[in-house]
C-alpha atoms as a PDB file:
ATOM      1  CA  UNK A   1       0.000   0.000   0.000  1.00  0.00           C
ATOM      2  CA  UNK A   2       2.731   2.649   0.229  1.00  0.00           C
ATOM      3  CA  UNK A   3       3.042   2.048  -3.326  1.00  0.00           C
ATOM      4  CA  UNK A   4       0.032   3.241  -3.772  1.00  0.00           C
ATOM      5  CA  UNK A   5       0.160   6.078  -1.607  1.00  0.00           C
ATOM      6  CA  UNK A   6       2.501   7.879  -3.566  1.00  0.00           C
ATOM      7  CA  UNK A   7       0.662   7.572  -6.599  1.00  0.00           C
ATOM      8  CA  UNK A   8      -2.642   9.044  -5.094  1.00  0.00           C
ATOM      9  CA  UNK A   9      -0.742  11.700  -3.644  1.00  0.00           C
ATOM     10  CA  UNK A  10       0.930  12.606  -6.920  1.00  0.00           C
ATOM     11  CA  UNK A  11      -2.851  12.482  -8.301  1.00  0.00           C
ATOM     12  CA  UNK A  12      -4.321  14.909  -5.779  1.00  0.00           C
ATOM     13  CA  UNK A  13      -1.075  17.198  -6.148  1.00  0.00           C
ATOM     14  CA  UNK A  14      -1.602  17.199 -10.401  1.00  0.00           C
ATOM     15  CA  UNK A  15      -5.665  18.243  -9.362  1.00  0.00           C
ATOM     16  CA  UNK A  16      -5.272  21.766  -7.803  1.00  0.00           C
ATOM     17  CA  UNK A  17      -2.804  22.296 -11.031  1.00  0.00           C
ATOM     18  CA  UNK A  18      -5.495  21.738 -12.925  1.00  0.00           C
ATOM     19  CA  UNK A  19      -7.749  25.458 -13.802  1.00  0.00           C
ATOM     20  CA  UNK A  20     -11.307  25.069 -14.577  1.00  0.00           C
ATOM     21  CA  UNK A  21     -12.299  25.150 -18.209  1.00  0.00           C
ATOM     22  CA  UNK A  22     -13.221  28.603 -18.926  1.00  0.00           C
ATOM     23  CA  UNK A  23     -16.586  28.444 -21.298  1.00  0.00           C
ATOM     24  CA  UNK A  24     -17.249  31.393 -23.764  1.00  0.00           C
ATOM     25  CA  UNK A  25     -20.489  33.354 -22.897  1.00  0.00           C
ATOM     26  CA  UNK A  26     -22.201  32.648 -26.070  1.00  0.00           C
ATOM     27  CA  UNK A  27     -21.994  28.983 -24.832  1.00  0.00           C
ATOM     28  CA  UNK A  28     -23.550  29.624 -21.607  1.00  0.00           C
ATOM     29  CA  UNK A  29     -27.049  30.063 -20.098  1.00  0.00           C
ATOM     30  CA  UNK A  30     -28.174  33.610 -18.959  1.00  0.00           C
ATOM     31  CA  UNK A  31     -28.457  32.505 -15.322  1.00  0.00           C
ATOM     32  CA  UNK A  32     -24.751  30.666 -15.638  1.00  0.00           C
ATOM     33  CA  UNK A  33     -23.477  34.579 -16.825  1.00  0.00           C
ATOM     34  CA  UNK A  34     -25.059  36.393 -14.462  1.00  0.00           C
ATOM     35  CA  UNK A  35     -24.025  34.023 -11.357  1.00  0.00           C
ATOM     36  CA  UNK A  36     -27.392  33.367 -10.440  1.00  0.00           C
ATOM     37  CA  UNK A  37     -28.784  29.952  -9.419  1.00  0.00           C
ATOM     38  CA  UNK A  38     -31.307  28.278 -12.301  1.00  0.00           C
ATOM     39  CA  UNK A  39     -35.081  29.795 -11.730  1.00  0.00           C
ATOM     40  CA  UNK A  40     -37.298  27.970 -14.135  1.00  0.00           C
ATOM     41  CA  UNK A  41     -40.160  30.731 -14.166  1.00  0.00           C
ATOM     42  CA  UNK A  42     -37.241  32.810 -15.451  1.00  0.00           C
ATOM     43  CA  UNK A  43     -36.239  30.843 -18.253  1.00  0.00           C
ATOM     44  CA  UNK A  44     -39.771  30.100 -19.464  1.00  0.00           C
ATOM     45  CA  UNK A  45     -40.352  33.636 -19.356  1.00  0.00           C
ATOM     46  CA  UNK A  46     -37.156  34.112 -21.786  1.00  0.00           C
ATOM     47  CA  UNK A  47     -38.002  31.073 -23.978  1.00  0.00           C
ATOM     48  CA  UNK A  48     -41.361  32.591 -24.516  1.00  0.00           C
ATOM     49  CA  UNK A  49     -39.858  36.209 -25.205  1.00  0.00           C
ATOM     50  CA  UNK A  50     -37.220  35.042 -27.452  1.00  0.00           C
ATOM     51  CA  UNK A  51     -39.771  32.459 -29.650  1.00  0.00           C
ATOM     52  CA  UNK A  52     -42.020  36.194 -30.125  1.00  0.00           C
ATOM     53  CA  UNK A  53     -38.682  37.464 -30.889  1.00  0.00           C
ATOM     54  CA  UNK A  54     -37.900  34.907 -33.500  1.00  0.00           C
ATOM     55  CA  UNK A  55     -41.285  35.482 -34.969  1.00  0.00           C
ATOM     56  CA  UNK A  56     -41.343  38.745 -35.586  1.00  0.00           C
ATOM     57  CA  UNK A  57     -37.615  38.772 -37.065  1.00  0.00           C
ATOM     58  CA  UNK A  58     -39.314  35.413 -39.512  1.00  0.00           C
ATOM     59  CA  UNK A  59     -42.092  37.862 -40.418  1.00  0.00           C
ATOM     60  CA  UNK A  60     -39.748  41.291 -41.005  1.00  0.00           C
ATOM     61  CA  UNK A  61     -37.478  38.968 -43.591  1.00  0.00           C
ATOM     62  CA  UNK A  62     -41.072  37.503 -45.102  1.00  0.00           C
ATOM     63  CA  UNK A  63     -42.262  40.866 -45.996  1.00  0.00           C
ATOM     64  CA  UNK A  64     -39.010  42.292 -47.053  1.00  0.00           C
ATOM     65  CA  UNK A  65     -38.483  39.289 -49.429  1.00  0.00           C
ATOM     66  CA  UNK A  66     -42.050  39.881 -50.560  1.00  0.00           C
ATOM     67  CA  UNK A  67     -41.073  43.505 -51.367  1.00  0.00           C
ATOM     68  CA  UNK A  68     -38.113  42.616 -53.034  1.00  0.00           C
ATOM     69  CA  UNK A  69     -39.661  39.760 -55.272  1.00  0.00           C
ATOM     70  CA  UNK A  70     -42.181  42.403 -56.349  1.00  0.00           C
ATOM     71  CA  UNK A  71     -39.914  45.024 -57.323  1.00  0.00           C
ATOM     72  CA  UNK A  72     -37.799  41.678 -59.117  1.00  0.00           C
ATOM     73  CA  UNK A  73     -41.221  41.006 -60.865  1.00  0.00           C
ATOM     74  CA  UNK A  74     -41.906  44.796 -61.860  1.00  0.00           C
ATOM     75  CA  UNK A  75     -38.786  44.903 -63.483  1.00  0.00           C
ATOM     76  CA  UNK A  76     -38.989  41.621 -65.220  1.00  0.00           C
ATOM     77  CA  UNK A  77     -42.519  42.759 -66.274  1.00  0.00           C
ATOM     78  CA  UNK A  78     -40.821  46.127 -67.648  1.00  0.00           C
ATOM     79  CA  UNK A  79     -38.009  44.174 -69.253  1.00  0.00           C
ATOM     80  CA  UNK A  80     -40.625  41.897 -71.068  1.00  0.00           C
ATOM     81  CA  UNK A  81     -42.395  44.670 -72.303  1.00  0.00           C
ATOM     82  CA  UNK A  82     -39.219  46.679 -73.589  1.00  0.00           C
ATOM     83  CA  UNK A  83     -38.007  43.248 -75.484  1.00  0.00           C
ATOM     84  CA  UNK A  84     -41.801  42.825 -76.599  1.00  0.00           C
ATOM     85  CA  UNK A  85     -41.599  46.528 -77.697  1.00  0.00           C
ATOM     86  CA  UNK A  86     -38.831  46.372 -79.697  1.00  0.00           C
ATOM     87  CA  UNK A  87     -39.605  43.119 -81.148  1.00  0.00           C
ATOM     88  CA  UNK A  88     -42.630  45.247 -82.755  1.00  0.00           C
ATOM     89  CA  UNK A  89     -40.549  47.956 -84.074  1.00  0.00           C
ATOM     90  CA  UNK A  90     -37.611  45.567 -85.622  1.00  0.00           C
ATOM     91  CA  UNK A  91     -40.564  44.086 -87.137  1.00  0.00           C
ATOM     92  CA  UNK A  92     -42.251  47.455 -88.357  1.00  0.00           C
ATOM     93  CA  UNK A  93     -38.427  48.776 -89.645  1.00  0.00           C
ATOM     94  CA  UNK A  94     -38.269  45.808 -91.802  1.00  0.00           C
ATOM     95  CA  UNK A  95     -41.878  46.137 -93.156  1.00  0.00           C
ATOM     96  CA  UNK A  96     -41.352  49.424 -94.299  1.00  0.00           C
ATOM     97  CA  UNK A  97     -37.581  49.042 -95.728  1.00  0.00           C
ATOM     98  CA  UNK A  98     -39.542  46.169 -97.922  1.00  0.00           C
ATOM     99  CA  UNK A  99     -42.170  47.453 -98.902  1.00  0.00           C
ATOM    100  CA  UNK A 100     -39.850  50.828-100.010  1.00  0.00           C
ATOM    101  CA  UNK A 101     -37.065  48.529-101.865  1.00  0.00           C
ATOM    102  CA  UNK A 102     -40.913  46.670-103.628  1.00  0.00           C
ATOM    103  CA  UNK A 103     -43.057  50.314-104.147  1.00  0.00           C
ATOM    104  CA  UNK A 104     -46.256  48.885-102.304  1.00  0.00           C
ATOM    105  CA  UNK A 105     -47.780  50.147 -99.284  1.00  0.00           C
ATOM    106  CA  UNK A 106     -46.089  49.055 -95.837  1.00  0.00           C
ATOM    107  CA  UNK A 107     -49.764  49.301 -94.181  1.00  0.00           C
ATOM    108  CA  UNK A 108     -50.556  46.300 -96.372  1.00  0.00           C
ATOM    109  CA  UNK A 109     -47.755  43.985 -96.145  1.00  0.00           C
ATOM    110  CA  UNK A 110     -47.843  41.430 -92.908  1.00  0.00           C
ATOM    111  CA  UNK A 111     -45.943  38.797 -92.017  1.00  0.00           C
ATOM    112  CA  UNK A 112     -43.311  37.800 -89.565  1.00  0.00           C
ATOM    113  CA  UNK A 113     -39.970  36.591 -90.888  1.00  0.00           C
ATOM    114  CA  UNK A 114     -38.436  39.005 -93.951  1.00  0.00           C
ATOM    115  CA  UNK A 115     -39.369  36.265 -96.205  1.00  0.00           C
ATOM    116  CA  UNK A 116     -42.801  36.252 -95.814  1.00  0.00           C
ATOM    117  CA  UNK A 117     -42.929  40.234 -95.517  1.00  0.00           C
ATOM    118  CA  UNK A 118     -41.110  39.847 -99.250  1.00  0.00           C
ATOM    119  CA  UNK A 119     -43.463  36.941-100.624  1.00  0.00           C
ATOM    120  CA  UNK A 120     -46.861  39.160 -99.928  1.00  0.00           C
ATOM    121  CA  UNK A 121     -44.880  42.782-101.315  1.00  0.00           C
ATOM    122  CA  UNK A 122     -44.359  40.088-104.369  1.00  0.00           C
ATOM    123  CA  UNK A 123     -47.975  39.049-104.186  1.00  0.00           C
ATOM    124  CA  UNK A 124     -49.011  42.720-104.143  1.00  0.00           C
ATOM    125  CA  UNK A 125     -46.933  44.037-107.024  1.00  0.00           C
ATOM    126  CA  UNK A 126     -48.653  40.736-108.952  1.00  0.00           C
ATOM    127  CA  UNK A 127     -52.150  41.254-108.140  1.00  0.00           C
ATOM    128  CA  UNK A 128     -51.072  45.266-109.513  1.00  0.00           C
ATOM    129  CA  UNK A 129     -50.180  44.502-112.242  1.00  0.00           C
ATOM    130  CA  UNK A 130     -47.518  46.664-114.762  1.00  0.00           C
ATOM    131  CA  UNK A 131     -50.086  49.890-113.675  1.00  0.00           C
ATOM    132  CA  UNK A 132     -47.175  52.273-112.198  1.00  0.00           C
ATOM    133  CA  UNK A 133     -48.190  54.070-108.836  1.00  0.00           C
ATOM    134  CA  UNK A 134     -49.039  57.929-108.902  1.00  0.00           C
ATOM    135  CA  UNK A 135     -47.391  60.191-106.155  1.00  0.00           C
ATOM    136  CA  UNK A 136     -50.517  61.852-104.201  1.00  0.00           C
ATOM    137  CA  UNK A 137     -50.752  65.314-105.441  1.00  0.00           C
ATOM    138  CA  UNK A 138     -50.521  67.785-102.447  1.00  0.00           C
ATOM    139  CA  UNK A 139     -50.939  70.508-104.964  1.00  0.00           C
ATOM    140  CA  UNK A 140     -54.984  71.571-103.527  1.00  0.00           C
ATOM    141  CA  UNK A 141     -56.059  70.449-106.998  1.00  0.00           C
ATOM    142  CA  UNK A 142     -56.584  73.163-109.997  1.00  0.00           C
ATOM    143  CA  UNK A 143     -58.721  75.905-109.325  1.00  0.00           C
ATOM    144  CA  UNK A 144     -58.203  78.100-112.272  1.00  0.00           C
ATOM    145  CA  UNK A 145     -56.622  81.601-112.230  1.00  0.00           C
ATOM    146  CA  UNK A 146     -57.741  84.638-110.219  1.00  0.00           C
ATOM    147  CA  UNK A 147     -56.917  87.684-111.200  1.00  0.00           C
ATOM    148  CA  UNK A 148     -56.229  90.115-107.933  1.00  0.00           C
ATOM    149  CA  UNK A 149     -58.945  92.938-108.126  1.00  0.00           C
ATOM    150  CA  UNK A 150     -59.263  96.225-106.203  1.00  0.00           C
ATOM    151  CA  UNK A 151     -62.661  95.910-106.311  1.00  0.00           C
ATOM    152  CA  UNK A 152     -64.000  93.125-103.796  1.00  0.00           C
ATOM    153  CA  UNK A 153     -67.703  93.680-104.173  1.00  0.00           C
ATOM    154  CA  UNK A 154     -67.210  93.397-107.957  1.00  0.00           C
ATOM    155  CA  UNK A 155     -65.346  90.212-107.219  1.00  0.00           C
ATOM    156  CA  UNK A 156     -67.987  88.882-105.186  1.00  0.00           C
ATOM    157  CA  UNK A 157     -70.895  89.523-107.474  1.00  0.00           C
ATOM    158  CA  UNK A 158     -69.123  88.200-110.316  1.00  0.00           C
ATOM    159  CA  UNK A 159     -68.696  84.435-108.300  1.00  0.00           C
ATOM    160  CA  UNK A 160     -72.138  84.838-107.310  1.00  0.00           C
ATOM    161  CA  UNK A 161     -73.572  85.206-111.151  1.00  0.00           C
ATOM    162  CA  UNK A 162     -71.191  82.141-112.066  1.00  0.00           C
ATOM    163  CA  UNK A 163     -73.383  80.081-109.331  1.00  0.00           C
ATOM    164  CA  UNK A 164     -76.152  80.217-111.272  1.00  0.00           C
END
């Protein structure tokens, strides 16, 4: 046994050596930081507070992802609508750069693809014929020659008599 006495004295010497593990705060309980003994009214009354807490943050991030994906969808709606938009005017650009190379109309010439914008210009200029197109004439039309008079009244009863 005084073998064995040495040895358990060694062990109690190496003990006191020995510091207590120091935990980090995060790790520990609110009663364990504070140095207070464990009161379970206390810590249902936190659990409770810190499951509203936990809601209400769940709820904040639910609305502002709700916001966000809105504005995401408002601007994917505008984007649409720009491509959409411009679709319709590459389409328009190339109706009326046919139908100018052809001599037709561009209000009359549909289609989708250039080809079939092309194939209803041809269809057009068939169903025509050889008859050439006339230019509108923005001239008012021919109204014959006035000659300027000092003499309005004279003027006037002269159109009047040509009424008849």
């Amino acid at each position: 046994m005084s073998e064995g006495t040495p040895e358990t004295g060694a062990t109690q010497a190496a003990e006191p050596q020995q510091q207590p593990e120091q935990r980090d705060p995060k790790d520990m309980s609110p009663w364990e930081r504070e140095g207070v003994d464990f009161d379970p009214e206390k810590a249902w009354k936190l659990l409770k507070n810190t499951r509203k807490d936990l809601e209400a943050a769940k709820s904040r991030v639910s609305e502002f992802e709700q916001e966000r994906m809105s504005e995401v969808e408002k601007a994917n709606a505008r984007a649409e609508a720009a491509e959409k938009a411009l679709a319709q005017k590459d389409k328009d650009l190339l109706r009326h750069r046919i139908a100018a190379e052809k001599g037709v109309p561009a209000e009359l010439l549909s289609g989708d693809t250039e080809d079939e914008i092309a194939e209803r210009a041809s269809q057009l200029l068939a169903f025509r014929g050889n008859t050439p197109v006339r230019a509108p004439s923005y001239d008012g039309g021919d109204r014959g020659s006035a000659a300027p008079t000092d003499d309005f009244g004279a003027l006037l009863k002269r159109q009047i008599a040509g009424r008849r």
